[in-house]
N, C-alpha and C. Protein backbone atom coordinates (compact mmCIF):
# COMPACT_ATOMS: atom_id res chain seq x y z
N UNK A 1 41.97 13.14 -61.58
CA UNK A 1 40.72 12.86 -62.27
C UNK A 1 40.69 13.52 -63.65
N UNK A 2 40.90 14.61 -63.80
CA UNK A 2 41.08 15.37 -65.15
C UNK A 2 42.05 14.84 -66.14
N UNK A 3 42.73 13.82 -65.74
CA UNK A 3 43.67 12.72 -67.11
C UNK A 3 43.30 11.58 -67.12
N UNK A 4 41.99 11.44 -66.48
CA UNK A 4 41.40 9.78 -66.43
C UNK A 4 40.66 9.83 -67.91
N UNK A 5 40.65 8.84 -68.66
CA UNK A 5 40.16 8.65 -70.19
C UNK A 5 39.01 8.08 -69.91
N UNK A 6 37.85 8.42 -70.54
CA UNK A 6 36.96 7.39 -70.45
C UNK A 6 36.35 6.25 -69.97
N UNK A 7 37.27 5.31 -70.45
CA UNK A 7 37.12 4.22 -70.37
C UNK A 7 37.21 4.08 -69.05
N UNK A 8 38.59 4.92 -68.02
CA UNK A 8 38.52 4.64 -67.01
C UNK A 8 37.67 5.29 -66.05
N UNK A 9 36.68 5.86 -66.42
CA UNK A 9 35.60 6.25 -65.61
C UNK A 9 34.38 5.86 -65.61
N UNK A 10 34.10 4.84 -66.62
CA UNK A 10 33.13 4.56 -67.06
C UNK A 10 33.05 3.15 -67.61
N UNK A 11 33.32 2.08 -66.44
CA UNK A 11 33.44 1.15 -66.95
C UNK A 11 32.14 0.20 -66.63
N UNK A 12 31.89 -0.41 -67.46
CA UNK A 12 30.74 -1.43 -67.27
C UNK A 12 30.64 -3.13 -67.96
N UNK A 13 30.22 -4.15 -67.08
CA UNK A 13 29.82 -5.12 -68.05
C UNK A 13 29.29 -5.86 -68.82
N UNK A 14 27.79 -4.78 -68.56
CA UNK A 14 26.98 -5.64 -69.43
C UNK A 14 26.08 -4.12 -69.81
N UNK A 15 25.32 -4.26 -71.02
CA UNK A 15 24.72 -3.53 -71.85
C UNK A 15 23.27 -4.03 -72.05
N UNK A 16 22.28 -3.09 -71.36
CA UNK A 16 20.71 -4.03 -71.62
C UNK A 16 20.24 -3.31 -72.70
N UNK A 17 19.55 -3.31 -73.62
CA UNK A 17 18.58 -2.56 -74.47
C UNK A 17 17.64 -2.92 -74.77
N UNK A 18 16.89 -1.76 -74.31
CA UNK A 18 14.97 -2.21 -74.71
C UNK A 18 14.79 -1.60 -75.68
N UNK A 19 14.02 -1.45 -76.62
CA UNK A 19 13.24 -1.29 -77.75
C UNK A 19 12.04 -1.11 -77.28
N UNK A 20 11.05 0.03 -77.23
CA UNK A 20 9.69 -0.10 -77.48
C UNK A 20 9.31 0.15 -78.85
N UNK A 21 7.98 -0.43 -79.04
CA UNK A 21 7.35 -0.76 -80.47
C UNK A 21 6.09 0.24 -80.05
N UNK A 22 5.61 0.16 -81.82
CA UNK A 22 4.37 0.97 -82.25
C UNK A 22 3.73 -0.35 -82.93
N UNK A 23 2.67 -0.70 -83.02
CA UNK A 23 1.98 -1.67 -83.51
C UNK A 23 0.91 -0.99 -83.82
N UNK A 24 0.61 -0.67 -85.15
CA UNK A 24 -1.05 -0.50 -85.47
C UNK A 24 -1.81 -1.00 -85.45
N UNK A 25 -3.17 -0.71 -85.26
CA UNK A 25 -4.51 -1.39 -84.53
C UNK A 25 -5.21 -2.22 -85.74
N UNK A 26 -5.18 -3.53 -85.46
CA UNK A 26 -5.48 -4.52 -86.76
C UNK A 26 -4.12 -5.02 -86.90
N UNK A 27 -3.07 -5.25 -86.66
CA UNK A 27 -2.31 -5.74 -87.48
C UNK A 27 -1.81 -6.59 -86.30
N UNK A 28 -1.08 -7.53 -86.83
CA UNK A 28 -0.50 -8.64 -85.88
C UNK A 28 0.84 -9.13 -85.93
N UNK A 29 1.26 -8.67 -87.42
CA UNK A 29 3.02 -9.27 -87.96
C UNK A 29 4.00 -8.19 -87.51
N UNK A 30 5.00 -9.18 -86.96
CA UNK A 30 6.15 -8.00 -86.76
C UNK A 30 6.68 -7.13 -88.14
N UNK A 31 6.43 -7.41 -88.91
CA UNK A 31 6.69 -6.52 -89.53
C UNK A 31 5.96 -4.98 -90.12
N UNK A 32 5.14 -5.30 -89.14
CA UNK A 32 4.09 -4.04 -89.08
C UNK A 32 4.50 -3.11 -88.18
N UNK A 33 5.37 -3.42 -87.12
CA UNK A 33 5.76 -2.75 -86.30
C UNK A 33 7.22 -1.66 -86.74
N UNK A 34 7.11 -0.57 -85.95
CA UNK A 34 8.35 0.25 -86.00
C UNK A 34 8.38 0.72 -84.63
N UNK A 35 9.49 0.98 -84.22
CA UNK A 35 10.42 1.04 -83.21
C UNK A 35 10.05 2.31 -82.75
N UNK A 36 9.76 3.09 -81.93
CA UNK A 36 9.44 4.72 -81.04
C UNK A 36 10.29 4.94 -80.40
N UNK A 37 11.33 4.20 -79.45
CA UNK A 37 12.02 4.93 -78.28
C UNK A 37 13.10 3.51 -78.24
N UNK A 38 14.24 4.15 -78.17
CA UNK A 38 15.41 2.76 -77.62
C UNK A 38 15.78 3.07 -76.32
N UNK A 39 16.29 2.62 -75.00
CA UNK A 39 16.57 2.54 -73.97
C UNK A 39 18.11 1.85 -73.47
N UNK A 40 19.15 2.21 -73.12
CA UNK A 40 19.98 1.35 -72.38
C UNK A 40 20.94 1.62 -71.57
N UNK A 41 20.75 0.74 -70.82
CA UNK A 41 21.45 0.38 -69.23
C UNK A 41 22.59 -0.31 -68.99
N UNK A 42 23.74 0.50 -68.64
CA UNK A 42 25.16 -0.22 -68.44
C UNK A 42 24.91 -0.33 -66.83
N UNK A 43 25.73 -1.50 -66.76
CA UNK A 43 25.58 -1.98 -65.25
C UNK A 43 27.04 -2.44 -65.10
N UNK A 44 27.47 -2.33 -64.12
CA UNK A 44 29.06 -3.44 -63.92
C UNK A 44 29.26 -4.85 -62.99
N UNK A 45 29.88 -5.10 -62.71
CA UNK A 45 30.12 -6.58 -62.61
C UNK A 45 28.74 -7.40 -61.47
N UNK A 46 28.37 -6.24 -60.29
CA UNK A 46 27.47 -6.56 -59.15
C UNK A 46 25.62 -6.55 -59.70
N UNK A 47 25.82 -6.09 -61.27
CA UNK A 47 24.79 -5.36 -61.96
C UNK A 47 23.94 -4.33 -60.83
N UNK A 48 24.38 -3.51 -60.92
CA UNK A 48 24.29 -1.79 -60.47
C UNK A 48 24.65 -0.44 -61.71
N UNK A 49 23.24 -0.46 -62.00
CA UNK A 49 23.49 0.96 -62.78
C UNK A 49 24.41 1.34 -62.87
N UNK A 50 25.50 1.81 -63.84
CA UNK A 50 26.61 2.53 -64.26
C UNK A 50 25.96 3.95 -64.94
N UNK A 51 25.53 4.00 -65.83
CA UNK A 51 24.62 4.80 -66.50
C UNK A 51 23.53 4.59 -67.36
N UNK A 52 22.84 5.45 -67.47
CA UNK A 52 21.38 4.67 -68.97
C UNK A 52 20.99 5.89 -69.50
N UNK A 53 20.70 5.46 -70.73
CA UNK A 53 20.45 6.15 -71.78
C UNK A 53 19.15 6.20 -72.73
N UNK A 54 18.08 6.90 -72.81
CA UNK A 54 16.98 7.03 -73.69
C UNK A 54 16.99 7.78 -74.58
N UNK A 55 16.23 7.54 -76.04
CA UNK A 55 15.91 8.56 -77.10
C UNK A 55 14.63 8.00 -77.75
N UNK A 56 13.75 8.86 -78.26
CA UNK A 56 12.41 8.40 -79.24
C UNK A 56 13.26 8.41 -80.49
N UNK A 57 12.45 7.77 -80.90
CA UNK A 57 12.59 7.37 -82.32
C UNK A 57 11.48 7.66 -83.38
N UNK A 58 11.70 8.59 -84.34
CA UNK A 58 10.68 9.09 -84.75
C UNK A 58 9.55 7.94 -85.28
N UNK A 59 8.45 8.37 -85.64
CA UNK A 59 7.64 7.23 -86.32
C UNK A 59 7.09 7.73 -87.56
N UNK A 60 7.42 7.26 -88.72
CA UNK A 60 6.99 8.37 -90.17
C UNK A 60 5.83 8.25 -90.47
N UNK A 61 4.48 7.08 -89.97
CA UNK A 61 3.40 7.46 -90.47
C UNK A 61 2.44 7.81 -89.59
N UNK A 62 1.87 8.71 -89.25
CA UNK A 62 1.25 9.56 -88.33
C UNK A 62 0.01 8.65 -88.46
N UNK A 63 -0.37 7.98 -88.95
CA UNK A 63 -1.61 7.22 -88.64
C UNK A 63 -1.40 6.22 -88.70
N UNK A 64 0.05 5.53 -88.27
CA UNK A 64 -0.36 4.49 -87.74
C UNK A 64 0.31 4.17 -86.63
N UNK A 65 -0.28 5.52 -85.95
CA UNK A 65 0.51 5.47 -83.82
C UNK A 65 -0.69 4.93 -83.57
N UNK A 66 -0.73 3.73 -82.51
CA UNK A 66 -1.58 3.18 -82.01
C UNK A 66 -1.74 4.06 -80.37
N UNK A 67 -2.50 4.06 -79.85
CA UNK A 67 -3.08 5.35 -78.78
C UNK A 67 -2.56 4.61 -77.29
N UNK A 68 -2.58 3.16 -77.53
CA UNK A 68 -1.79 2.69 -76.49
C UNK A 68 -0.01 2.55 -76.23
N UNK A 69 0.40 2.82 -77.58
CA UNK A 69 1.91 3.13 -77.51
C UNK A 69 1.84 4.61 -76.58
N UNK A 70 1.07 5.35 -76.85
CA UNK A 70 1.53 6.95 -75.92
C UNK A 70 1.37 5.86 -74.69
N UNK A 71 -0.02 5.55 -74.32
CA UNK A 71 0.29 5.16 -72.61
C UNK A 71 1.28 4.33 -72.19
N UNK A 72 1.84 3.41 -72.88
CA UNK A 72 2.75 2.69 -72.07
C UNK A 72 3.97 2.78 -72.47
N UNK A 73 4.19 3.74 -73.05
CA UNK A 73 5.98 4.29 -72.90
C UNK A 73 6.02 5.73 -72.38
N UNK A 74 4.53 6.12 -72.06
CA UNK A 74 5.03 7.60 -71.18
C UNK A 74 5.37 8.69 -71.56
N UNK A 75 5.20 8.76 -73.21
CA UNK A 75 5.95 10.36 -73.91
C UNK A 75 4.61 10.46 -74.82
N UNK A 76 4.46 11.74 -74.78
CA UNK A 76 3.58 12.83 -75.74
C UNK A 76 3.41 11.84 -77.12
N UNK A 77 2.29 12.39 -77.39
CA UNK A 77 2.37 11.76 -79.48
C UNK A 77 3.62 12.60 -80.16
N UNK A 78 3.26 14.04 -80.06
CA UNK A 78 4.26 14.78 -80.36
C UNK A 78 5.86 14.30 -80.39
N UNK A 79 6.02 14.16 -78.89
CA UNK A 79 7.65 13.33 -78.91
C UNK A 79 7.50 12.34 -79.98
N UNK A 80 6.96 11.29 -79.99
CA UNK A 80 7.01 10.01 -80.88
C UNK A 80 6.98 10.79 -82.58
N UNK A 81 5.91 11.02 -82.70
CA UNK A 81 5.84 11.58 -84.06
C UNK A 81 7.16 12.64 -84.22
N UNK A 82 7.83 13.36 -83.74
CA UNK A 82 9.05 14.02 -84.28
C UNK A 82 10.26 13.47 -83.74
N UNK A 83 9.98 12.34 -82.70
CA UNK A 83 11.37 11.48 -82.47
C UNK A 83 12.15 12.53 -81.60
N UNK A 84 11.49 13.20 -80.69
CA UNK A 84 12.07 14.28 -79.71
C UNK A 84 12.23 13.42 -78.47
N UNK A 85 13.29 13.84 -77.66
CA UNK A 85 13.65 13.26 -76.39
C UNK A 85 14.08 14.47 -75.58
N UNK A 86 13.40 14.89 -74.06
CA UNK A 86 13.69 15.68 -73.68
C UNK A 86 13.70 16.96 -74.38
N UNK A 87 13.08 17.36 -75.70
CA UNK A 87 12.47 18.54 -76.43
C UNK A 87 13.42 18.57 -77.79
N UNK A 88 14.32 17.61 -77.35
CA UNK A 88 15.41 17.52 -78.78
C UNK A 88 15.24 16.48 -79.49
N UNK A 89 15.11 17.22 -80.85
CA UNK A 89 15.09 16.09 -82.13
C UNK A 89 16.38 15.31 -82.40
N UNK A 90 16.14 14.13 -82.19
CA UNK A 90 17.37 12.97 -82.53
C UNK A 90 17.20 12.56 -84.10
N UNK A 91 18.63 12.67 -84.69
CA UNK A 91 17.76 12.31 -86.22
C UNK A 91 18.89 11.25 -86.57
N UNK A 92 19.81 11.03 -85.70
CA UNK A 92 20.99 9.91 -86.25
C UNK A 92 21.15 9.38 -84.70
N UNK A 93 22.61 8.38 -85.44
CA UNK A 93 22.95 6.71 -83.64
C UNK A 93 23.77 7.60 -83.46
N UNK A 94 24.41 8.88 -84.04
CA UNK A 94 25.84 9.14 -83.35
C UNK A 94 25.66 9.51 -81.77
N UNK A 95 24.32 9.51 -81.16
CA UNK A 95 24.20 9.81 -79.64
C UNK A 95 24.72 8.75 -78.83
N UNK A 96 24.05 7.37 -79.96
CA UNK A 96 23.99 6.12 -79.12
C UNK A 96 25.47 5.82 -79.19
N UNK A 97 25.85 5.89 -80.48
CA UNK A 97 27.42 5.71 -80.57
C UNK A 97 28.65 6.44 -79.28
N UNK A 98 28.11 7.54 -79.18
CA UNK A 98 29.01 8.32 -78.11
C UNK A 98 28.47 7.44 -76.75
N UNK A 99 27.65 7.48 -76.36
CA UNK A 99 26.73 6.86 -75.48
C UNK A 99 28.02 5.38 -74.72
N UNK A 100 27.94 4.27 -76.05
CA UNK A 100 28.25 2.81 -75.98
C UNK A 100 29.92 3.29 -75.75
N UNK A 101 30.10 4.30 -76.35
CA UNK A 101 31.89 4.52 -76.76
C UNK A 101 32.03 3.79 -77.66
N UNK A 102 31.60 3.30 -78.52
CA UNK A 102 31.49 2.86 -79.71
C UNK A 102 32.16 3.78 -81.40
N UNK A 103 32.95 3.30 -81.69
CA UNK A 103 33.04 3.74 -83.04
C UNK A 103 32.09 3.22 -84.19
N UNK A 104 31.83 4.14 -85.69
CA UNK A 104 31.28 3.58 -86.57
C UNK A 104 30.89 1.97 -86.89
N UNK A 105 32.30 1.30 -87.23
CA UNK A 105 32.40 0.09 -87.41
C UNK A 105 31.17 -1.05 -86.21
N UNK A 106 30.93 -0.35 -85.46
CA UNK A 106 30.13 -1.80 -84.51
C UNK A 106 28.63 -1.19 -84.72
N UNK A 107 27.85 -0.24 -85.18
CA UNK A 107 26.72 -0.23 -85.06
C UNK A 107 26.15 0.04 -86.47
């Protein structure tokens, strides 16, 4: 087990990712929206969890967190507003990158 690489421990075939959104109150265009938390789920061939992965995503304008984004993604304002996951500030993809096994070039 200790000369198995990666890949061979961790194999999966499909990759889900959710996105939750922040939508401010009044507004209706997607482009009003910004992104709070990404989510994703490797599964392999039977689709059975392999592993999954969450992080917040910070949100830069403090007034415009809508009060129903805290309830239905389940994390503090705090988390959202400093983009903390589990008490740690995420400030780059290189998590998600290690995460996918992904190099630079694909994300």
């Amino acid at each position: 087990m200790g000369n198995e690489t990666r890949s061979e421990t961790e194999q999966f075939e499909y990759l889900f990712l959710d996105l939750e959104w922040n939508q401010p109150i009044g507004t209706t265009e997607l482009t009003d929206r910004a992104a709070v938390q990404i989510a994703i789920v490797a599964v392999d061939e039977a689709m059975n969890p392999v592993k999954s992965f969450s992080r917040a995503i910070r949100l830069r304008n403090p007034e415009s967190l809508n009060p129903h984004t805290v309830k239905i993604i389940h994390m503090p304002e705090y988390n959202i507003m400093q983009g903390r996951s589990n008490g740690k500030r995420e400030t780059d993809i290189s998590s998600i990158q290690a995460y996918c096994s992904l190099d630079q070039g694909y994300i």
